[in-house]
Protein backbone atom coordinates (compact mmCIF):
# COMPACT_ATOMS: atom_id res chain seq x y z
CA UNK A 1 -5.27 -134.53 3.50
CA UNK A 2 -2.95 -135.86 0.69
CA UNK A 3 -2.90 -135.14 -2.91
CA UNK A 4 -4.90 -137.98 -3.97
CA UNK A 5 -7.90 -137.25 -1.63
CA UNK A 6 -8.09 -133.80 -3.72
CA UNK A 7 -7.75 -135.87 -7.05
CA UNK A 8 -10.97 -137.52 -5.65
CA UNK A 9 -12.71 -135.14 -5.00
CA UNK A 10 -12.93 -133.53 -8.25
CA UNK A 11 -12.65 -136.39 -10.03
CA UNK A 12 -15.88 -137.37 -7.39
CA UNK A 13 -17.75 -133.84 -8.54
CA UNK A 14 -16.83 -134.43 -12.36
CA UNK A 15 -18.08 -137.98 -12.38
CA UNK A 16 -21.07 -137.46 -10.49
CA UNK A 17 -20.65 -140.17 -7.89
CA UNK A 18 -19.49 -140.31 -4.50
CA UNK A 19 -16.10 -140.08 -3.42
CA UNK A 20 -15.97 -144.30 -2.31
CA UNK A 21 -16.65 -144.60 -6.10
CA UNK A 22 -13.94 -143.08 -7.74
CA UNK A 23 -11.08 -145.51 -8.39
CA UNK A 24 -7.34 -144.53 -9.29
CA UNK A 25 -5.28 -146.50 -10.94
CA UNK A 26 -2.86 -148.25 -8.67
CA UNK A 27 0.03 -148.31 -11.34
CA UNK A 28 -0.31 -143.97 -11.80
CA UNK A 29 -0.55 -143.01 -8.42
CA UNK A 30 2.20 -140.06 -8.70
CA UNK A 31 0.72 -138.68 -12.06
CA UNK A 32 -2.33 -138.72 -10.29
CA UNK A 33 -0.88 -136.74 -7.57
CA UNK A 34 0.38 -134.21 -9.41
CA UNK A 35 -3.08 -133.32 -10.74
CA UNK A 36 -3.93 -129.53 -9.51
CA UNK A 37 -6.89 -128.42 -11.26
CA UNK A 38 -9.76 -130.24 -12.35
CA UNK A 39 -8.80 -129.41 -16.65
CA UNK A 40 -5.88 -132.06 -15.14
CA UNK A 41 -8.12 -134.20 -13.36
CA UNK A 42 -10.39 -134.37 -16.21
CA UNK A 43 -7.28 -135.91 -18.44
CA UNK A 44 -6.63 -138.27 -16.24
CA UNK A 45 -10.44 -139.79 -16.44
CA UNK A 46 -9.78 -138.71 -20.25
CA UNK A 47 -6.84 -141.22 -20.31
CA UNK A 48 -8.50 -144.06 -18.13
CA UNK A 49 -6.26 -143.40 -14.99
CA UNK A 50 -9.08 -142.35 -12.73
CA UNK A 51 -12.93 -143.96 -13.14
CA UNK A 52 -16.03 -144.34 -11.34
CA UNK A 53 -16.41 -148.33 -10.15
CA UNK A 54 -19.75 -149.44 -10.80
CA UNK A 55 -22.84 -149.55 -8.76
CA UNK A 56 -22.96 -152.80 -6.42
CA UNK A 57 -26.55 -153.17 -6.49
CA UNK A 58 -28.19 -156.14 -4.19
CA UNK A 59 -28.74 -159.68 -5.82
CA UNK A 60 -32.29 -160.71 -6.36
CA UNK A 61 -31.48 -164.08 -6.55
CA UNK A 62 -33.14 -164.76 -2.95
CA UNK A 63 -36.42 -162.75 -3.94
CA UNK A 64 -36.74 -164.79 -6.74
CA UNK A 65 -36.34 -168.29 -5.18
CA UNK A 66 -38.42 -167.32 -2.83
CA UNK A 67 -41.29 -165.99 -4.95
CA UNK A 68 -41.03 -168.69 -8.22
CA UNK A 69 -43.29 -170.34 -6.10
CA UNK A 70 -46.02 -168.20 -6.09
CA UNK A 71 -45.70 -167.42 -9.80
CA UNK A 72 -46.44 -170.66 -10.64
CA UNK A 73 -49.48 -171.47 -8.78
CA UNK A 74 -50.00 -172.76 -5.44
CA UNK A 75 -49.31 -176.41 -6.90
CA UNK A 76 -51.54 -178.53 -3.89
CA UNK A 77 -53.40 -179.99 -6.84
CA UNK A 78 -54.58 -183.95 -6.30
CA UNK A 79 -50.88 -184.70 -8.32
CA UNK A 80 -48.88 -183.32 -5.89
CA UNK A 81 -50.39 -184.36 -2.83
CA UNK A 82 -48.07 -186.95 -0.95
CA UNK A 83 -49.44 -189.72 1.88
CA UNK A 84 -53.03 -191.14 2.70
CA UNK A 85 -56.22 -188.42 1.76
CA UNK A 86 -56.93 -189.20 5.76
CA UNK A 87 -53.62 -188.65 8.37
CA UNK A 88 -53.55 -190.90 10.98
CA UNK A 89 -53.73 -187.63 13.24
CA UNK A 90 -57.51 -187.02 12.14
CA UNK A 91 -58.54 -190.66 12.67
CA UNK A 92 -57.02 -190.85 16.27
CA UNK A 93 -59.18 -187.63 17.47
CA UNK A 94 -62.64 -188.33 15.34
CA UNK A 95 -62.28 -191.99 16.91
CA UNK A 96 -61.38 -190.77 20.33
CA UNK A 97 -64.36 -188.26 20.39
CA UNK A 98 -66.86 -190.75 19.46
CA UNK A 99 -65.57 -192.92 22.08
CA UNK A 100 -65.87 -190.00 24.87
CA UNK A 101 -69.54 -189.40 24.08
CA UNK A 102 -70.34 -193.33 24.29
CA UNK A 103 -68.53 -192.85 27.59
CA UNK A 104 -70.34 -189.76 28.92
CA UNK A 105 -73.70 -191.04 27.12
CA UNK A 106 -73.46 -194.35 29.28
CA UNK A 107 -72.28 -192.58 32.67
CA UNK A 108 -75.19 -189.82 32.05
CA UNK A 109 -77.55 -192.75 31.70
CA UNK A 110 -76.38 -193.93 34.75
CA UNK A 111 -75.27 -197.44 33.36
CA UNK A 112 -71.74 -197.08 34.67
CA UNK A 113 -70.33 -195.63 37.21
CA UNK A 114 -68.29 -192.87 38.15
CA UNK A 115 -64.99 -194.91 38.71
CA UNK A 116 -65.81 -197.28 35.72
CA UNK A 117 -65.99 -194.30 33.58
CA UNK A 118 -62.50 -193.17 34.43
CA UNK A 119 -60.85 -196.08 34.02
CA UNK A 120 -62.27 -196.80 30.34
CA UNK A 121 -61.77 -193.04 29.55
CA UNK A 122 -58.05 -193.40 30.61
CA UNK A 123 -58.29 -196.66 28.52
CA UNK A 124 -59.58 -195.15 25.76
CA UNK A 125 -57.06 -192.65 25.96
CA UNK A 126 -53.98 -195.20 25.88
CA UNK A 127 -55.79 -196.77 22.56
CA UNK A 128 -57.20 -200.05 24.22
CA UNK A 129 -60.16 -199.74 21.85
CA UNK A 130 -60.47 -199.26 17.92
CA UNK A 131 -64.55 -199.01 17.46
CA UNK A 132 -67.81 -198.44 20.23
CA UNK A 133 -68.76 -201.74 19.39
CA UNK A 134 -65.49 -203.16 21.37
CA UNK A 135 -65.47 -200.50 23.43
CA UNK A 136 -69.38 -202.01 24.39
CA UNK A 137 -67.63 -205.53 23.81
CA UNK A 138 -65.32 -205.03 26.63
CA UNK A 139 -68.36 -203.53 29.05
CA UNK A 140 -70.28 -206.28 28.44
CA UNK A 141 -67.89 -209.08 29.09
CA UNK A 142 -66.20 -207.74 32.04
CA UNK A 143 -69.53 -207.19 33.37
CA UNK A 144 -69.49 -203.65 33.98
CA UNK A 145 -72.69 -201.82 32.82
CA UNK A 146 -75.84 -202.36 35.60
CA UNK A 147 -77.75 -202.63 32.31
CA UNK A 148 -76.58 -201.98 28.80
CA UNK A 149 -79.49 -201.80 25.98
């Protein structure tokens, strides 16, 4: 244990921070040294030779960015919306769906058969058809059904 570490610790006690805190000057190192008591330690803090360096604290910068969002609103108002009111996404399924019941409503009924229904399911699948009235187009003409209404 040298000299200093003893000048740190009472300068550590008198400053009431920890020992990682107290900072000697660099320039005073053997005046610092030859401090015995703590009346001499206290004239070096007296005479700016030994301080406490300040608290590091944690930045809040990253709390902030990541909260100024919420303090000003949500912000999904009609202004800030971006692309159609409809995604494509939500027109493929409600169109495939409706397709799927013609499908199972016409197999059900009997007017197609198994193997006719899964090759215009896989068809309707791949996108071959854009409404039921060309999905009942296509029955029609390539003479599928036994008897479409």
């Amino acid at each position: 244990m040298s000299a200093l570490d003893s000048v740190k610790k009472m300068a550590a006690e008198l400053l009431g921070v920890g020992v990682n805190r107290v900072w000697v000057d660099p320039e005073q190192l053997d005046r610092a040294s030859m401090a015995i008591t703590k009346e001499d330690v206290r004239k070096l803090v007296k005479d700016g030779v030994v301080k406490a360096r300040p608290v590091k604290g944690v930045s809040r910068g990253r709390w902030r960015k990541a909260h100024r969002q919420r303090r000003k609103g949500l912000r999904k108002g009609p202004g800030s919306r971006k692309g159609p009111a409809v995604d494509k996404k939500r027109r493929w399924i409600a169109r495939v769906r409706a397709l799927r019941r013609v499908l199972a409503n016409l197999r059900r009924r009997r007017i197609i058969t198994r193997s006719t229904y899964r090759r215009l399911y896989v068809m309707v699948k791949s996108g071959v058809f854009q409404s039921k009235a060309q999905l009942k187009t296509y029955i029609k003409e390539k003479g599928l059904a036994r008897a479409l209404p």
